[in-house]
Protein backbone atom coordinates (compact mmCIF):
# COMPACT_ATOMS: atom_id res chain seq x y z
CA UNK A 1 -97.09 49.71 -49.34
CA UNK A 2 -95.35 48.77 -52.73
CA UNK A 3 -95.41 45.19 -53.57
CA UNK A 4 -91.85 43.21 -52.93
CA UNK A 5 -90.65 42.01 -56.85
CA UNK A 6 -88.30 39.63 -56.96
CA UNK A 7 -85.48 39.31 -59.58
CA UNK A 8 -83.56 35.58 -59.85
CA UNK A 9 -80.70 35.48 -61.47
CA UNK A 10 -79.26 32.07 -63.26
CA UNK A 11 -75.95 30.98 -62.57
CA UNK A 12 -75.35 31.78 -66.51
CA UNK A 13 -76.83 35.33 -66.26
CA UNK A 14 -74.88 35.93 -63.37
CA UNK A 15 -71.76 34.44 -65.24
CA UNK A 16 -72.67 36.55 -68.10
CA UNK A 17 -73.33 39.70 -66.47
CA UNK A 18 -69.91 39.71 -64.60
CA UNK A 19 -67.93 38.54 -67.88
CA UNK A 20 -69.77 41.58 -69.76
CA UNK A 21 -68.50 44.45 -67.08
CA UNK A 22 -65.49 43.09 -67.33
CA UNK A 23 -65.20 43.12 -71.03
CA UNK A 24 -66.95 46.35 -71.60
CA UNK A 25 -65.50 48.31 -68.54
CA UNK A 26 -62.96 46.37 -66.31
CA UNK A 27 -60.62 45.06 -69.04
CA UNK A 28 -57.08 47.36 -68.65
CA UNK A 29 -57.52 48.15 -65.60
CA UNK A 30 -54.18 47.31 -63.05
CA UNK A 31 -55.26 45.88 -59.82
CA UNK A 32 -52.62 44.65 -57.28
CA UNK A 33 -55.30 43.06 -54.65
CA UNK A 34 -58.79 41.99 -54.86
CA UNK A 35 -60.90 43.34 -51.72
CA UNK A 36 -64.28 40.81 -51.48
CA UNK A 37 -67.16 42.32 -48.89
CA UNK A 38 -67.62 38.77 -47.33
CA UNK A 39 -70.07 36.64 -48.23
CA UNK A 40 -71.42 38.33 -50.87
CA UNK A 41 -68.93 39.12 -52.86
CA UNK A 42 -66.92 36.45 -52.69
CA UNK A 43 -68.16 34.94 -55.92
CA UNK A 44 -67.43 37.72 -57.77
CA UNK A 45 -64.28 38.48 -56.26
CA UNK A 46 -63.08 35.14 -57.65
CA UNK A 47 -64.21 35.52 -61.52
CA UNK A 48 -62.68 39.01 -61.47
CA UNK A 49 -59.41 37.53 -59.56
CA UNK A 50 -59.58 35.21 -63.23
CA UNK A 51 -60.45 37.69 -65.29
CA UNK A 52 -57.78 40.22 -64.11
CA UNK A 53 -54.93 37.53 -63.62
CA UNK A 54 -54.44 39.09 -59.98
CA UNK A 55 -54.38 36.32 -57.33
CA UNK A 56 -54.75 38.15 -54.13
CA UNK A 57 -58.14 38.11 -52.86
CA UNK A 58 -58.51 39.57 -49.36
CA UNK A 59 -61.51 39.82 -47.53
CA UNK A 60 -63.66 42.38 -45.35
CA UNK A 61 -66.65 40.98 -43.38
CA UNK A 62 -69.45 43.10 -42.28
CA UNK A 63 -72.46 42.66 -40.62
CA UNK A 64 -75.72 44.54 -40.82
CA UNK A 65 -77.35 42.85 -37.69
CA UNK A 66 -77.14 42.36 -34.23
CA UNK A 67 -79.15 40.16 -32.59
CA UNK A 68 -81.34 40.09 -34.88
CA UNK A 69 -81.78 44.10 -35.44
CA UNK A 70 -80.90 45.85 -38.12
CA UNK A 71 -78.35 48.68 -37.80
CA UNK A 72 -78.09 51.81 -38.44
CA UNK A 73 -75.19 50.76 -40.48
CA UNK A 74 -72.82 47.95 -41.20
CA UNK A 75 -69.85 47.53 -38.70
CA UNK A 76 -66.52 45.68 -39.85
CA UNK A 77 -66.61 42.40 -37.69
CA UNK A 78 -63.10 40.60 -39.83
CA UNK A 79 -60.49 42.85 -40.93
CA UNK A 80 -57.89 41.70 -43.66
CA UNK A 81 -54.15 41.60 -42.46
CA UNK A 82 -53.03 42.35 -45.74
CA UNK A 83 -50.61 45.60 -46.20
CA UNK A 84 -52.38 47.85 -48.71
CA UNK A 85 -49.65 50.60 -48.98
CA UNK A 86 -48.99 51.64 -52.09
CA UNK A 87 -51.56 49.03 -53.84
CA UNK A 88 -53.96 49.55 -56.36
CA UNK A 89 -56.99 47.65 -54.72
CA UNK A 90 -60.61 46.84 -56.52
CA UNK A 91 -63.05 46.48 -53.37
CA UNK A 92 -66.13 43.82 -54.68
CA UNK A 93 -69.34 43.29 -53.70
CA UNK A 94 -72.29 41.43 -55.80
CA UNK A 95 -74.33 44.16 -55.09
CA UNK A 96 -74.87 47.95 -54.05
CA UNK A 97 -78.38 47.65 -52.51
CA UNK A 98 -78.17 50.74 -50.19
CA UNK A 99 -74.36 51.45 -51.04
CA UNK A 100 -73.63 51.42 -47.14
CA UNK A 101 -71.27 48.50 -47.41
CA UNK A 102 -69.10 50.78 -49.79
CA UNK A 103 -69.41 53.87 -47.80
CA UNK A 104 -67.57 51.77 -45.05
CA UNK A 105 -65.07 49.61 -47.02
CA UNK A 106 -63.89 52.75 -48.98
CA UNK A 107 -62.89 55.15 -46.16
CA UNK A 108 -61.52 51.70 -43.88
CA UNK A 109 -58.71 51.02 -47.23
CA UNK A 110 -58.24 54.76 -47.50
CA UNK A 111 -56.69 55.04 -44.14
CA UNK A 112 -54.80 51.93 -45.09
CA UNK A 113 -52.99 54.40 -48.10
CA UNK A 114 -53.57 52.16 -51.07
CA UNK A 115 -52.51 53.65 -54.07
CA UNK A 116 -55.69 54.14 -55.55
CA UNK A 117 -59.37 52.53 -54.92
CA UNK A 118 -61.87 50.88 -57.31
CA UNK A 119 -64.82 49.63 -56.76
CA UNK A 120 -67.44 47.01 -58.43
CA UNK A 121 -70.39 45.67 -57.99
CA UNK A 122 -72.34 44.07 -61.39
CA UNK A 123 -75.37 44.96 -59.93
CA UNK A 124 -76.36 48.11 -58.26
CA UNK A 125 -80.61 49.24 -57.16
CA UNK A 126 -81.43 52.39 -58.52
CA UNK A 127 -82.14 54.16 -54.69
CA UNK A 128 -78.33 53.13 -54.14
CA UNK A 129 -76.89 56.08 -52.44
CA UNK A 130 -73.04 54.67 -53.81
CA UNK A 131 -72.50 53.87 -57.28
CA UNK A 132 -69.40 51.68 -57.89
CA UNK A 133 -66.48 52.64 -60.27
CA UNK A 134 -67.54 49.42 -62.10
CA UNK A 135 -71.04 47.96 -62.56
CA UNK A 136 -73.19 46.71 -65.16
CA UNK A 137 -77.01 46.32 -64.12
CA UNK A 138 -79.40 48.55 -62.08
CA UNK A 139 -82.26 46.07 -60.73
CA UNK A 140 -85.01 47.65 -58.74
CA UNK A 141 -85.96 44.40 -57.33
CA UNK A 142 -84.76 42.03 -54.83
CA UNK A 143 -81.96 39.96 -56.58
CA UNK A 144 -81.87 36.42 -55.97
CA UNK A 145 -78.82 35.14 -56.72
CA UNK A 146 -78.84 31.52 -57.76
CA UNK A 147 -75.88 30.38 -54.53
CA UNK A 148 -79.19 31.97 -52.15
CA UNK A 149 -81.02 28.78 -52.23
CA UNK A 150 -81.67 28.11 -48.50
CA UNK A 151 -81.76 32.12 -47.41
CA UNK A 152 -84.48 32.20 -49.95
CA UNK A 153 -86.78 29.41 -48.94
CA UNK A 154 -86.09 30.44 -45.10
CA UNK A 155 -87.05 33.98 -46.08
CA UNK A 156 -90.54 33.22 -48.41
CA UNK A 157 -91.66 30.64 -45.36
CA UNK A 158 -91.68 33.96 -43.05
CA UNK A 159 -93.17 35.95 -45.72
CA UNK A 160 -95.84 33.92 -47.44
CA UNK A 161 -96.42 31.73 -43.84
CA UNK A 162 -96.11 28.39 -45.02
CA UNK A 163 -93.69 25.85 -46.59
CA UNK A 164 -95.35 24.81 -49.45
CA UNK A 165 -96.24 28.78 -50.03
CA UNK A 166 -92.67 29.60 -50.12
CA UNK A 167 -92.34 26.71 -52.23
CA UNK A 168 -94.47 27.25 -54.88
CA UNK A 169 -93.14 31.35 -55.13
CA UNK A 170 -89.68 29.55 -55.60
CA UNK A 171 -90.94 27.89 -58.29
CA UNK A 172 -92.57 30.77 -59.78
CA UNK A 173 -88.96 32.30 -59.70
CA UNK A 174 -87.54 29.65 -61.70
CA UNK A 175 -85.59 27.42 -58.69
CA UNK A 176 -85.88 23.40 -59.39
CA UNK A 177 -87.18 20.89 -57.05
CA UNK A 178 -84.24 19.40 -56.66
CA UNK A 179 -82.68 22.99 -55.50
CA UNK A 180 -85.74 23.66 -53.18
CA UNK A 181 -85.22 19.54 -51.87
CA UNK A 182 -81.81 20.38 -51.09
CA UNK A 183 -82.59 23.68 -48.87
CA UNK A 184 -84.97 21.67 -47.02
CA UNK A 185 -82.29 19.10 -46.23
């Protein structure tokens, strides 16, 4: 079994990495709405709704889990009530892990007849089976993303069995006391 690496990201890289795409890739592009993949994208969706000077952010929540089992797939649980007709939309996420998020937002906003579809993610893992329009790292690692404070801590107590364990892995990552104080809270 391969050993899990982990992969934290600074709010600054992250910053960075997003203004980057945009510059190198994004820039020029006309987008009417913003489409964020809830929660994760949601960060994203906002720098880019800056970036691009385009206000509307809508939002698409799926989930991955039911009852605590993973599913075969994700399954829309919030749809947007925005009308997409005729709209150039950029669907976001902060990441294409498996790409199954994409390969169910993408054919949900085609039957919506948007004028055309983008999609971005800055970071993508290089067994993704969709590659964004738009992205700028591929990371075979788990990412931790520096807003993933608590879902980190809760997630190295189960895997390395003990609180000050998952502690002292955090701070191997890079994450403060005063972060890892504040998840505990």
């Amino acid at each position: 079994m391969p050993t899990l690496t982990f992969h934290k990201l600074s709010w600054n890289q992250f910053h960075r990495d997003c203004v980057d795409l945009y510059k190198e890739k994004v820039k020029g592009t006309h987008i009417d709405v913003i489409i964020s993949i809830t929660r994760g994208g949601n960060i994203v969706s906002r720098i880019y709704s800056d970036l691009l000077g385009v206000i509307p952010i809508s939002n698409i929540t799926m989930s991955s889990y039911k009852d605590m089992k993973k599913l075969d797939k994700p399954i829309i649980t919030e749809e947007p009530s925005r009308d997409f007709k005729g709209k150039t939309i950029l669907i976001v996420d902060e990441v294409s892990d498996t790409g199954a998020t994409f390969q169910i937002a993408v054919p949900y906003f085609q039957k919506r007849k948007p004028k055309k579809i983008y999609t971005l993610s800055p970071y993508i893992k290089p067994h993704s089976v969709f590659i964004p329009d738009f992205w700028q790292k591929s990371i075979d690692a788990w990412i931790v993303f520096p807003y993933d404070i608590r879902e980190t801590l809760e997630g190295f107590e189960k895997m390395f069995g003990t609180k000050e364990r998952a502690k002292e892995k955090m701070i191997e990552l890079g994450f403060k006391d005063w972060e890892i104080e504040a998840a505990h809270s």
